[in-house]
C-alpha atoms as a PDB file:
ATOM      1  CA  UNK A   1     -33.411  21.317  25.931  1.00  0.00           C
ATOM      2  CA  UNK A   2     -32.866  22.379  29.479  1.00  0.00           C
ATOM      3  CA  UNK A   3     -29.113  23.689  30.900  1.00  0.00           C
ATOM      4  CA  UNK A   4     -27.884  20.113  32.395  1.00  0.00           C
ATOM      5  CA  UNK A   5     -25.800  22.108  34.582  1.00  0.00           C
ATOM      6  CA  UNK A   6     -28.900  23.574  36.540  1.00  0.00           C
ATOM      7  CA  UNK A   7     -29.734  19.333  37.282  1.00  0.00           C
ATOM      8  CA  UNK A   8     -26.117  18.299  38.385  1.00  0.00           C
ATOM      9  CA  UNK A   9     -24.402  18.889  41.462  1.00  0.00           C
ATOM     10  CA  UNK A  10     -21.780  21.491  40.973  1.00  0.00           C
ATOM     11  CA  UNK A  11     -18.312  19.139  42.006  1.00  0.00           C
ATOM     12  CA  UNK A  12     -15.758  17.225  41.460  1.00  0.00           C
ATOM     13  CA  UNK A  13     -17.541  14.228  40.797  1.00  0.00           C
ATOM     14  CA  UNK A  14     -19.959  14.956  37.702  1.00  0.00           C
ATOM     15  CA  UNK A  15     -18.040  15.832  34.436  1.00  0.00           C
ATOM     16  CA  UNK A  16     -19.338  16.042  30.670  1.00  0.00           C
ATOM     17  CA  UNK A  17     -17.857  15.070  28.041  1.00  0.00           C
ATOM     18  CA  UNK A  18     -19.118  14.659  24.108  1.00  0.00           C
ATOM     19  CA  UNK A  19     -22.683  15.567  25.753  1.00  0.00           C
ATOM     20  CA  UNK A  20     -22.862  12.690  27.966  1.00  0.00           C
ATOM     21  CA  UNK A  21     -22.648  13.498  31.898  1.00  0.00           C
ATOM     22  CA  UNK A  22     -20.572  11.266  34.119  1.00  0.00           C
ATOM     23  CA  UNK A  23     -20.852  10.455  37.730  1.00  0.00           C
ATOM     24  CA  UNK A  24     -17.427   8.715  40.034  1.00  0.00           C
ATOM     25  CA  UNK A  25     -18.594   6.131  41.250  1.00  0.00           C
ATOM     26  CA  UNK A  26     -15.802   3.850  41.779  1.00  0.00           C
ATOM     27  CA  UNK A  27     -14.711   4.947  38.369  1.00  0.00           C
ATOM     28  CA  UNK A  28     -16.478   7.602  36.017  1.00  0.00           C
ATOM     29  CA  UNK A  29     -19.779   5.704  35.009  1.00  0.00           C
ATOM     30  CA  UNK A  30     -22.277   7.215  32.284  1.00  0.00           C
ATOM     31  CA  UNK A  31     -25.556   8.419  33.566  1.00  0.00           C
ATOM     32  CA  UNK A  32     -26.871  10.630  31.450  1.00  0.00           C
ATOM     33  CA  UNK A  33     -27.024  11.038  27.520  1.00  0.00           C
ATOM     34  CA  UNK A  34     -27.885  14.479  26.587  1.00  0.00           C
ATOM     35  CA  UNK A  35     -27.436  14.039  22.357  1.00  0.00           C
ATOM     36  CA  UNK A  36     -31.048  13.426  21.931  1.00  0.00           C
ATOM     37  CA  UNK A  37     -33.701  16.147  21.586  1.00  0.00           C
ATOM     38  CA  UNK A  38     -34.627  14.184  25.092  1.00  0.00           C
ATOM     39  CA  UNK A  39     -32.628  13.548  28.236  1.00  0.00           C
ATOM     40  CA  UNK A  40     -31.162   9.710  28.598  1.00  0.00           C
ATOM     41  CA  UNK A  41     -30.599   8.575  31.945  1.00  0.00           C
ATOM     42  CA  UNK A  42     -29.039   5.469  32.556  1.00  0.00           C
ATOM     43  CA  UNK A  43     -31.058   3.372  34.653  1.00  0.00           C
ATOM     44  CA  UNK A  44     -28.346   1.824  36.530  1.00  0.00           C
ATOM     45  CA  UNK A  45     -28.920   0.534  40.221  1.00  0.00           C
ATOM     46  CA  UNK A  46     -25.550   1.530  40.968  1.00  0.00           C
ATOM     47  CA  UNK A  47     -26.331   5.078  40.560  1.00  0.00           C
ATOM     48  CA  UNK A  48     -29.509   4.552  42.226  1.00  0.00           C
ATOM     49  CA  UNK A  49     -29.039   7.352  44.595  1.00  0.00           C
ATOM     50  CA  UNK A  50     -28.042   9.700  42.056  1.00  0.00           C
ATOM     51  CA  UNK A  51     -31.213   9.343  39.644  1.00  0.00           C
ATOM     52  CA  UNK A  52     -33.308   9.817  42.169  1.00  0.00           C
ATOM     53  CA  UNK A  53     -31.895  13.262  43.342  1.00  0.00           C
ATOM     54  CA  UNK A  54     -31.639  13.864  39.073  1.00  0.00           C
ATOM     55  CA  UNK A  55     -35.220  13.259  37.915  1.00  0.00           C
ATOM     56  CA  UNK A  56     -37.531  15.582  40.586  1.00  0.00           C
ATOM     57  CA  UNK A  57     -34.725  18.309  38.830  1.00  0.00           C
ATOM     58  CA  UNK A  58     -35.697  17.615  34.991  1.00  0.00           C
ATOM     59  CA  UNK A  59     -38.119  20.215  33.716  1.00  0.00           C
ATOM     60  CA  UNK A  60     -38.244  18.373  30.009  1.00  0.00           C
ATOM     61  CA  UNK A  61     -38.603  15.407  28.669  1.00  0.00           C
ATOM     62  CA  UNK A  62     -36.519  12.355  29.368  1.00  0.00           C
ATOM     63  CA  UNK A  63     -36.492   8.349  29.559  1.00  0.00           C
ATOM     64  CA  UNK A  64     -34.877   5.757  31.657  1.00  0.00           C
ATOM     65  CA  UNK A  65     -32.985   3.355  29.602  1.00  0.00           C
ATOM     66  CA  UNK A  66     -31.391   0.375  30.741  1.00  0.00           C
ATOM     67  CA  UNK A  67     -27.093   1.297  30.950  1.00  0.00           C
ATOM     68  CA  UNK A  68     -26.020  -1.857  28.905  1.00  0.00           C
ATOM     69  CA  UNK A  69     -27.423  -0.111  25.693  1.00  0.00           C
ATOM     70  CA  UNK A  70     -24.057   2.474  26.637  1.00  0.00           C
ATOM     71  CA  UNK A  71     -21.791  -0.198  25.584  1.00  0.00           C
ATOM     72  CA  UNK A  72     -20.857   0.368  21.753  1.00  0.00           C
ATOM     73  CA  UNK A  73     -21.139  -3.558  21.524  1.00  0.00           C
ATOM     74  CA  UNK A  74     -24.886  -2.741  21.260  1.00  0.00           C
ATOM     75  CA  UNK A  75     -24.830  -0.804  18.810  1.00  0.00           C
ATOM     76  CA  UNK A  76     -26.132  -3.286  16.132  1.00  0.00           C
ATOM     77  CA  UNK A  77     -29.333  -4.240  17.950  1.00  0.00           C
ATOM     78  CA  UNK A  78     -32.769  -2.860  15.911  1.00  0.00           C
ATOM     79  CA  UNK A  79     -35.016  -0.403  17.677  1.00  0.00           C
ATOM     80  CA  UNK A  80     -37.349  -3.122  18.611  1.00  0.00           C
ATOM     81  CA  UNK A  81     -34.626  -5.144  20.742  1.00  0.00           C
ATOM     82  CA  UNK A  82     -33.078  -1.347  22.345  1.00  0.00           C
ATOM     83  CA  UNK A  83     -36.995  -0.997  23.236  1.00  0.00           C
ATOM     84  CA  UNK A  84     -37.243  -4.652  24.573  1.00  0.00           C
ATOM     85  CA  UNK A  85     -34.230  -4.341  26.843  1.00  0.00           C
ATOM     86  CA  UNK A  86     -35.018  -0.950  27.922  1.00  0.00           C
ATOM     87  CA  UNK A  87     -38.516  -1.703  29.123  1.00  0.00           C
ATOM     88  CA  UNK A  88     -37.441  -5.116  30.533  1.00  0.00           C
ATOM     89  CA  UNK A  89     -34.826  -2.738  32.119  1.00  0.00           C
ATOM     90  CA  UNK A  90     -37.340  -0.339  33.791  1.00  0.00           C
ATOM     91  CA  UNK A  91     -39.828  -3.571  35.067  1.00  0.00           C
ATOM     92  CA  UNK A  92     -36.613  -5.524  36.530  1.00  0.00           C
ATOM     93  CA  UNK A  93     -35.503  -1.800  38.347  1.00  0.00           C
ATOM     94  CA  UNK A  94     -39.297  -1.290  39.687  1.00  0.00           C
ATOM     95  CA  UNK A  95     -38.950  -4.320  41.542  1.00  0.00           C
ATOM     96  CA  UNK A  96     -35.763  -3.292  43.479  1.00  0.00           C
ATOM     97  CA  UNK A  97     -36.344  -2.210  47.357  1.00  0.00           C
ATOM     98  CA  UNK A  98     -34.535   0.619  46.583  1.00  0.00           C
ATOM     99  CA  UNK A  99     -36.089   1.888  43.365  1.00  0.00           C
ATOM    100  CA  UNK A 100     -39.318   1.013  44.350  1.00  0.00           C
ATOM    101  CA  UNK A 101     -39.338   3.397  47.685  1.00  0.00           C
ATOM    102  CA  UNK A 102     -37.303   6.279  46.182  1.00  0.00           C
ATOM    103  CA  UNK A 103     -39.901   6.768  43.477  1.00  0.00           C
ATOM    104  CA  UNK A 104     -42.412   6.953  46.238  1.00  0.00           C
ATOM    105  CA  UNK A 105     -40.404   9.327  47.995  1.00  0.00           C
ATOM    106  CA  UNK A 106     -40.065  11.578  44.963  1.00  0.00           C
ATOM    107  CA  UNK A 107     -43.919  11.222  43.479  1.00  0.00           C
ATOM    108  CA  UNK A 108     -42.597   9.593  40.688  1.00  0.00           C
ATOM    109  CA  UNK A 109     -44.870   7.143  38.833  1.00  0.00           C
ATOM    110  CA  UNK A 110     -42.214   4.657  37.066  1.00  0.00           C
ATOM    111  CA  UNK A 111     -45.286   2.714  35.082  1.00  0.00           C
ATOM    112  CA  UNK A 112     -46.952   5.879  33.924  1.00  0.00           C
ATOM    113  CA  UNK A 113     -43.045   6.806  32.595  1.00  0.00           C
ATOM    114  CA  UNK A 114     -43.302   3.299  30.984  1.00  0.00           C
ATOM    115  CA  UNK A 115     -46.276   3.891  29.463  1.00  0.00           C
ATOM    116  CA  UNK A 116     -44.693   7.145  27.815  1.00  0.00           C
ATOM    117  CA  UNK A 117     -41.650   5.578  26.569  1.00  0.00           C
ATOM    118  CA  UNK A 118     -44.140   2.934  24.731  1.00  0.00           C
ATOM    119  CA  UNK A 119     -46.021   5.723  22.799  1.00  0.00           C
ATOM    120  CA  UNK A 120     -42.925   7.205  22.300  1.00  0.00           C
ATOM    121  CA  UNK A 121     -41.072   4.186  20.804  1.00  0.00           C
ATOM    122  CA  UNK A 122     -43.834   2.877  19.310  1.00  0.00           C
ATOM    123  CA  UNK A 123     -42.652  -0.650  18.347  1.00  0.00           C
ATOM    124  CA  UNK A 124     -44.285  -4.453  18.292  1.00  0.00           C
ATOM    125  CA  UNK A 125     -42.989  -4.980  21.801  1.00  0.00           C
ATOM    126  CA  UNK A 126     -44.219  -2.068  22.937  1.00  0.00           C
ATOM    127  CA  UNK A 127     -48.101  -1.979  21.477  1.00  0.00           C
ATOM    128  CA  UNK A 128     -48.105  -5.963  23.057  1.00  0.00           C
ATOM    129  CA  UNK A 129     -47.185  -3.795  26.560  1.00  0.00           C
ATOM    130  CA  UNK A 130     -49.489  -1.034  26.051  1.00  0.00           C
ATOM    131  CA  UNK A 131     -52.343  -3.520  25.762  1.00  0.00           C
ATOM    132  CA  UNK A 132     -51.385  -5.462  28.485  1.00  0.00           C
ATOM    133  CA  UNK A 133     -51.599  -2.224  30.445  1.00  0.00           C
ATOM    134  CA  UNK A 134     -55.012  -1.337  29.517  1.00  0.00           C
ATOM    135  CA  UNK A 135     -56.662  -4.671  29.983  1.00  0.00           C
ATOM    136  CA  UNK A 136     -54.870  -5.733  32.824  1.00  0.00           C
ATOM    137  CA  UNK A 137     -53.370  -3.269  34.893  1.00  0.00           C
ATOM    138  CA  UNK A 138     -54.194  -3.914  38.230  1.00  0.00           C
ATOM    139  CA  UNK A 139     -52.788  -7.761  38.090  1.00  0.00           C
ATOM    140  CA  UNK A 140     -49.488  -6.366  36.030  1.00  0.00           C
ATOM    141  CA  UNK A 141     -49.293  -4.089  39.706  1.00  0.00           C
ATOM    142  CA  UNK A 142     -50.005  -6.415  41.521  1.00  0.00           C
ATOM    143  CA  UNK A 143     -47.141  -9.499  40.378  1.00  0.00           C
ATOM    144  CA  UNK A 144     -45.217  -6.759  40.402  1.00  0.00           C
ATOM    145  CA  UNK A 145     -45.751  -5.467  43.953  1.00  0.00           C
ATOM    146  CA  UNK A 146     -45.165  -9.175  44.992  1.00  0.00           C
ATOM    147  CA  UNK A 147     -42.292 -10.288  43.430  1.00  0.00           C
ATOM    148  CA  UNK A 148     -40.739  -6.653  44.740  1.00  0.00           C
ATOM    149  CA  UNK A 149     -41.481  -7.894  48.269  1.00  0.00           C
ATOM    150  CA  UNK A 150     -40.542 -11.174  47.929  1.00  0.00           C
ATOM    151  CA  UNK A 151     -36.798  -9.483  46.877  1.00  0.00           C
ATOM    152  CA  UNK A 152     -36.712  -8.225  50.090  1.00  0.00           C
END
């Protein structure tokens, strides 16, 4: 696991606490989960600016997961729903303008990262995705690319 303080800006507005970081934004919101052998990172438009200063940083391994699985209300959902909303998550956020160009900007491939998290999680949801993928990439791209600028 790599020192999370070499990753986050050294002031006032990043604390951790219980191995989760925190970023002020309005109030302190969650944005990473360090309590894994992996790094969590809360893929929350809000902080969109922030994750994309955060990820070029990482050395290890880490996943984007979608910030509503934070609330403890969530707790009782099986691995194969927390993988469901986390991917539909990571689709919904690679549509958004401002996702979309920041990963660009940074070299960051968001579908090869999906296609990570779904050998990582292996679940149902995720072996129906990982198909998908290798049969039909290029028109999975391309609805994509379209419905991202049609958002615009």
């Amino acid at each position: 696991m790599m020192d999370v303080n070499k990753i986050i800006p050294k002031n006032h507005n990043w604390k951790i606490d219980k191995d989760i970081v925190f970023v002020w934004y309005l109030a302190w919101i969650p944005i990473m989960n360090l309590k894994k052998d992996w790094i969590e990172i809360y893929f929350d438009i809000r902080l969109a600016k922030h994750i994309l200063k955060l990820i070029p940083k990482i050395e290890g391994e880490f996943y984007l997961v979608s910030p509503t699985l934070v609330n403890p209300k969530k707790n009782h959902l099986s691995e194969e729903e927390r993988n469901k909303v986390n991917i539909l998550n990571m689709l919904s956020n690679y549509c958004n303008a401002t996702f979309f160009h920041g990963f660009q900007s940074i070299g960051f491939d968001l579908i090869t990262h999906l296609i990570l998290y779904c050998k990582k999680f292996d679940s149902m949801f995720t072996r129906m995705l990982i198909g998908m993928y290798s049969l039909k990439i290029g028109i999975i791209i391309l609805i994509i690319k379209v419905m991202c600028f049609q958002k615009k």
